[in-house]
C-alpha atoms as a PDB file:
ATOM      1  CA  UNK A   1      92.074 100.857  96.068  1.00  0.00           C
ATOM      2  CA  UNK A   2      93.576 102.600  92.780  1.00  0.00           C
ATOM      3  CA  UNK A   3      93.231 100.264  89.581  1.00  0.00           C
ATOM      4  CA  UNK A   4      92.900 100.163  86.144  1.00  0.00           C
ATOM      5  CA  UNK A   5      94.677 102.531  83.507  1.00  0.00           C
ATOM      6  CA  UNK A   6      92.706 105.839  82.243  1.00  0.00           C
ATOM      7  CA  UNK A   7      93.698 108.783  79.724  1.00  0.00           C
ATOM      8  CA  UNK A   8      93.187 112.611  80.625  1.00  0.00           C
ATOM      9  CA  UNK A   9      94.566 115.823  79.291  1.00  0.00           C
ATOM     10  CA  UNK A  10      95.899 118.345  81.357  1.00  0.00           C
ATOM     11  CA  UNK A  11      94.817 121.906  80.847  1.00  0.00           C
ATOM     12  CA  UNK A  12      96.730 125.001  80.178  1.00  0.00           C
ATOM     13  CA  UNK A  13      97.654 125.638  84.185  1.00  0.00           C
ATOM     14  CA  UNK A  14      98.801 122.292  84.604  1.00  0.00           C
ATOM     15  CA  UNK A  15      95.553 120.673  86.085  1.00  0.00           C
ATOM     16  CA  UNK A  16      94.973 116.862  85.345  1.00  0.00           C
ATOM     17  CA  UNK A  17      91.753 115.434  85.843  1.00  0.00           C
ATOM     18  CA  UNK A  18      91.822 112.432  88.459  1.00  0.00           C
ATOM     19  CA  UNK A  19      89.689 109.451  87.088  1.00  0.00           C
ATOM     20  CA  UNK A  20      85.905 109.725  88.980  1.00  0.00           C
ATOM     21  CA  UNK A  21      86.513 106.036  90.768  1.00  0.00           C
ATOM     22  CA  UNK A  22      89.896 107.346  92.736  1.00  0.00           C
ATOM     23  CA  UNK A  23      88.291 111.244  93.878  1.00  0.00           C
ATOM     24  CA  UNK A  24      86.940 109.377  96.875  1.00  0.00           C
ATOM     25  CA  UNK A  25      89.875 108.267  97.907  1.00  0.00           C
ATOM     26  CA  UNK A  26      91.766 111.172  97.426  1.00  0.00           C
ATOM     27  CA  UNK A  27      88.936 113.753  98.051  1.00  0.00           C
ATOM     28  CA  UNK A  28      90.182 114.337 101.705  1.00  0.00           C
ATOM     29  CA  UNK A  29      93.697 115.858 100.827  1.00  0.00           C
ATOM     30  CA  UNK A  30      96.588 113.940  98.832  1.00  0.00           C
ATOM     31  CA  UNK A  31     100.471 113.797  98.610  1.00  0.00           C
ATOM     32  CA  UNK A  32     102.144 114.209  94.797  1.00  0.00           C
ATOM     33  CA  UNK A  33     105.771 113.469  94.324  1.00  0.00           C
ATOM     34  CA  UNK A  34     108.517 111.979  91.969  1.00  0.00           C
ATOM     35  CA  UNK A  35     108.268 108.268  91.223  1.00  0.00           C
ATOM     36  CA  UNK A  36     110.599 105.406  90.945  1.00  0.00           C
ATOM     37  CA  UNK A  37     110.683 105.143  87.344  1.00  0.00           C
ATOM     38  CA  UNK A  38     109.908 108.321  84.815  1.00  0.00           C
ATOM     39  CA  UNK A  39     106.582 108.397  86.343  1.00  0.00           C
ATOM     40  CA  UNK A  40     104.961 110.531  89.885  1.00  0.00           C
ATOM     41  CA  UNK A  41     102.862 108.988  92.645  1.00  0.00           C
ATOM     42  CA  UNK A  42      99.871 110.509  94.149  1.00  0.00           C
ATOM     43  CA  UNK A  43      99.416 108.947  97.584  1.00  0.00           C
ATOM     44  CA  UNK A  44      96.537 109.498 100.174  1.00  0.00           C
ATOM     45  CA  UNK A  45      97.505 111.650 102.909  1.00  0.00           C
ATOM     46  CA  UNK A  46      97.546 108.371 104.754  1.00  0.00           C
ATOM     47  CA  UNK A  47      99.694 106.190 103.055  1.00  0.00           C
ATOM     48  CA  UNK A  48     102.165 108.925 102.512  1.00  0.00           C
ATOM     49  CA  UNK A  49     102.165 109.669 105.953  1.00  0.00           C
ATOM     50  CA  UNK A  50     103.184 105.389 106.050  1.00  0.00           C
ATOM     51  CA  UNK A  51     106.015 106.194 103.093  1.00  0.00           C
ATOM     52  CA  UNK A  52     107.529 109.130 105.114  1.00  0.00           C
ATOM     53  CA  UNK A  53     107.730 107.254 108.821  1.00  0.00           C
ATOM     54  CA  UNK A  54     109.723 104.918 107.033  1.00  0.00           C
ATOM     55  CA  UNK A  55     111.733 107.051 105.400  1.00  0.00           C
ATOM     56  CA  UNK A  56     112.248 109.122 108.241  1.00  0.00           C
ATOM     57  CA  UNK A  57     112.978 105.772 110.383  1.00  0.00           C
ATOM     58  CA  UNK A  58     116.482 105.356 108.461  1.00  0.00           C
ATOM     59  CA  UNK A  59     119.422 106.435 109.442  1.00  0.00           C
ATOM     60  CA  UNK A  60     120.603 110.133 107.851  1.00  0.00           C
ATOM     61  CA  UNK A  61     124.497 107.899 108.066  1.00  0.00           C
ATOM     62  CA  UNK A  62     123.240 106.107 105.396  1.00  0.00           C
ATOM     63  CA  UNK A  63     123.803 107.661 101.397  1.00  0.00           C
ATOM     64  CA  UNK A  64     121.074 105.710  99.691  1.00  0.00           C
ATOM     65  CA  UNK A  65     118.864 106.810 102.817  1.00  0.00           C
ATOM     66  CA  UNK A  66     119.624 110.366 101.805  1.00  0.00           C
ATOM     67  CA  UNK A  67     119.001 110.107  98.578  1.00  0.00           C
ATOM     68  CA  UNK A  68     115.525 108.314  98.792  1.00  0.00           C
ATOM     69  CA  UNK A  69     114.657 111.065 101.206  1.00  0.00           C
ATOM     70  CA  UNK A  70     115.937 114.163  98.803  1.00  0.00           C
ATOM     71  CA  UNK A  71     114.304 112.065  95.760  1.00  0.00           C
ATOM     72  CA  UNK A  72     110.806 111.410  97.106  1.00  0.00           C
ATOM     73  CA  UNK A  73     110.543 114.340  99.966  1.00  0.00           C
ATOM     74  CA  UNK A  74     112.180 117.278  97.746  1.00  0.00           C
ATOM     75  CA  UNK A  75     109.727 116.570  94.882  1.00  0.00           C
ATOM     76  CA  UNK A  76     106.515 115.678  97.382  1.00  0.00           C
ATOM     77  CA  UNK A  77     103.308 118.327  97.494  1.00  0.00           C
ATOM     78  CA  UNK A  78     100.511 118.306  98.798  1.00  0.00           C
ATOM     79  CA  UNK A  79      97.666 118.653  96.674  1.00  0.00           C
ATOM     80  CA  UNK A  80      94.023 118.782  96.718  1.00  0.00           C
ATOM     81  CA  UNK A  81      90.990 117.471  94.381  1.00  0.00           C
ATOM     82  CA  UNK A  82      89.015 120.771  92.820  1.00  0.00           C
ATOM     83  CA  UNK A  83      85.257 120.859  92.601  1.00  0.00           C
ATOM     84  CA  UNK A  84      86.318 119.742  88.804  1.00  0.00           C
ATOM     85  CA  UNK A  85      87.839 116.569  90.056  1.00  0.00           C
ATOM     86  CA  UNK A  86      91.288 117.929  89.352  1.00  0.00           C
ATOM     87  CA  UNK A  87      94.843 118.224  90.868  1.00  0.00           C
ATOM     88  CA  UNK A  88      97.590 120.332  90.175  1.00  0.00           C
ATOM     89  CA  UNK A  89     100.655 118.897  88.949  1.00  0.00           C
ATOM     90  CA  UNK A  90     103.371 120.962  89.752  1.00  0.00           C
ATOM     91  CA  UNK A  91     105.959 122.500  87.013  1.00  0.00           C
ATOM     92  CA  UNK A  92     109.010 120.621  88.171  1.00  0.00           C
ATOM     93  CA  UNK A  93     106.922 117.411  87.903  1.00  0.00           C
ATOM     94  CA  UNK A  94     105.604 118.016  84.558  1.00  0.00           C
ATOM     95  CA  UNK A  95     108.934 118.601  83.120  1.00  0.00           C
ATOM     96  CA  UNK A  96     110.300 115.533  84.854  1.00  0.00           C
ATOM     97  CA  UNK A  97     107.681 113.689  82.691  1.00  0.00           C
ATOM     98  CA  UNK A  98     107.513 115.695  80.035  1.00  0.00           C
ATOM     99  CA  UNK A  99     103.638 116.192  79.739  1.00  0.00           C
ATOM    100  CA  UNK A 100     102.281 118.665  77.762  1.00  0.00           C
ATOM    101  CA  UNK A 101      98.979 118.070  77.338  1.00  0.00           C
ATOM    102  CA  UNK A 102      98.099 114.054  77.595  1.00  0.00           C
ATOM    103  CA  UNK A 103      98.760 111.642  80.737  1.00  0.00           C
ATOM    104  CA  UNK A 104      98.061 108.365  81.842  1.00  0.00           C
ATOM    105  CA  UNK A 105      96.752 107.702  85.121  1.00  0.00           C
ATOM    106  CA  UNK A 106      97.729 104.012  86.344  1.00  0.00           C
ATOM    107  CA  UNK A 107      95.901 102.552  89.843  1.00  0.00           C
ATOM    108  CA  UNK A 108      99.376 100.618  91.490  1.00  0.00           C
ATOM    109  CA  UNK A 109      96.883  99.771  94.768  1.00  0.00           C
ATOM    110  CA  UNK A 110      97.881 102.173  97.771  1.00  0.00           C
ATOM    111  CA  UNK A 111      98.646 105.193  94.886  1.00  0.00           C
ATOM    112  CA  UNK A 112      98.000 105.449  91.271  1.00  0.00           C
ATOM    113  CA  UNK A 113     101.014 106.907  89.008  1.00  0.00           C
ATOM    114  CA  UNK A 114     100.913 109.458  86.124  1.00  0.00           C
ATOM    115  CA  UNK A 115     102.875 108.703  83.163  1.00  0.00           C
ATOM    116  CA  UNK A 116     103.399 110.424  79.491  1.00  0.00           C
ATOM    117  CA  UNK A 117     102.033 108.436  77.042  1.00  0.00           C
ATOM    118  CA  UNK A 118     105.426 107.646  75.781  1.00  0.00           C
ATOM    119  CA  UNK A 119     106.655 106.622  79.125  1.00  0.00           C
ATOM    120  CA  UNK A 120     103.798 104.702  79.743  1.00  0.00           C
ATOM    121  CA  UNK A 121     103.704 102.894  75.867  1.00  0.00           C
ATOM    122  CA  UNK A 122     107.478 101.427  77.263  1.00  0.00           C
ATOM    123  CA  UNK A 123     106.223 100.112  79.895  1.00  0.00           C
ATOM    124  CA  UNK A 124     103.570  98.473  78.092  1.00  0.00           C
ATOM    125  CA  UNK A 125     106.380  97.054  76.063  1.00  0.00           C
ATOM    126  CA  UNK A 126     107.693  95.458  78.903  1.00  0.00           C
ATOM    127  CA  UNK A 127     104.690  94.165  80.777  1.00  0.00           C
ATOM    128  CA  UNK A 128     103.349  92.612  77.626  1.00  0.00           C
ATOM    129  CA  UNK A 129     106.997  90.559  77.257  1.00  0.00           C
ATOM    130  CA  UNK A 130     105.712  87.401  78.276  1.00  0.00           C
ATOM    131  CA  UNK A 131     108.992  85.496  77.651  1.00  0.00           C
ATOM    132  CA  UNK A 132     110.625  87.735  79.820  1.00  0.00           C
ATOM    133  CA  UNK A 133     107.907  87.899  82.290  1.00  0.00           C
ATOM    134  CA  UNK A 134     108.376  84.557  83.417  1.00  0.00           C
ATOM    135  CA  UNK A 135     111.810  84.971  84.306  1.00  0.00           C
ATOM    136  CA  UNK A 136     111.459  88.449  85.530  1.00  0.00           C
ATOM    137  CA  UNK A 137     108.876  87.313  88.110  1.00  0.00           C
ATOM    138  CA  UNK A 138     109.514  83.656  88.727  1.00  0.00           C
ATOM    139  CA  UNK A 139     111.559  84.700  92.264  1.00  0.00           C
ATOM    140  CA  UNK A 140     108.591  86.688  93.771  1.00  0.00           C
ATOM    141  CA  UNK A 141     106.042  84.733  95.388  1.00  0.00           C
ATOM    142  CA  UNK A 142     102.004  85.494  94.697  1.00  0.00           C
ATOM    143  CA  UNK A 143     100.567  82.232  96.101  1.00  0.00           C
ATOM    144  CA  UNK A 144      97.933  83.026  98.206  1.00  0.00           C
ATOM    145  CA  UNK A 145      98.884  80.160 100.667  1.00  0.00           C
ATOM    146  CA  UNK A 146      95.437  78.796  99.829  1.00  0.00           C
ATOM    147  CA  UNK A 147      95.339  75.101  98.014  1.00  0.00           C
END
């Protein structure tokens, strides 16, 4: 399981160095791509595998189908953990984020996301907006069904 928020540099060639508790999970093969937000996902090879036979379950009819498809599949690589504990994070992705030297790495359970620092300070911003918190989250249910 991916958690906890860590800072790494990437070097020259684009390499960013994957915190030491996720290599394990990643160590046999990973899947990079475009996230939701101004952010990328780095999957197991597993749980992308998951993402993509749902994606590939929905009908091609459907626009918003396509365009989750074209926005997670045309931006997905595989990549693989160096003996430095590294991955490559492709061009397109780094300019999508704007990195240049600093990243956050961000556990999110099943994946962990990579973030600028900027991106990742408004984010902050909003997690730490308790006031708005309680409305944002009051329709999702986390009870654990235990008394």
């Amino acid at each position: 399981m991916f958690l906890g928020q860590f800072r790494h540099n990437l070097d020259d060639k684009g390499r960013l160095t994957i915190p030491a508790v996720f290599r394990d999970s990643v160590g046999q093969g990973a899947f990079i791509s475009q996230g939701f937000d101004r952010n990328v996902m780095v999957m197991t090879a597993a749980y992308f595998q998951q993402v993509y036979e749902r994606i590939n379950a929905m009908s091609i009819t459907d626009p918003a189908a396509r365009l989750l498809r074209r926005l997670l599949l045309s931006n997905a690589y595989q990549v693989e953990v160096d003996k430095a504990g590294r991955i490559l994070v492709p061009q397109n992705l780094r300019q999508f984020l704007g990195l240049d030297g600093e990243a956050i790495v961000v556990g999110q359970g099943e994946y962990f996301e990579i973030w600028s620092p900027a991106g990742w300070d408004e984010q902050m911003q909003a997690i730490e907006d308790t006031e708005a918190n309680a409305g944002r989250f009051a329709a999702l249910d986390l009870s654990t069904g235990q008394a």
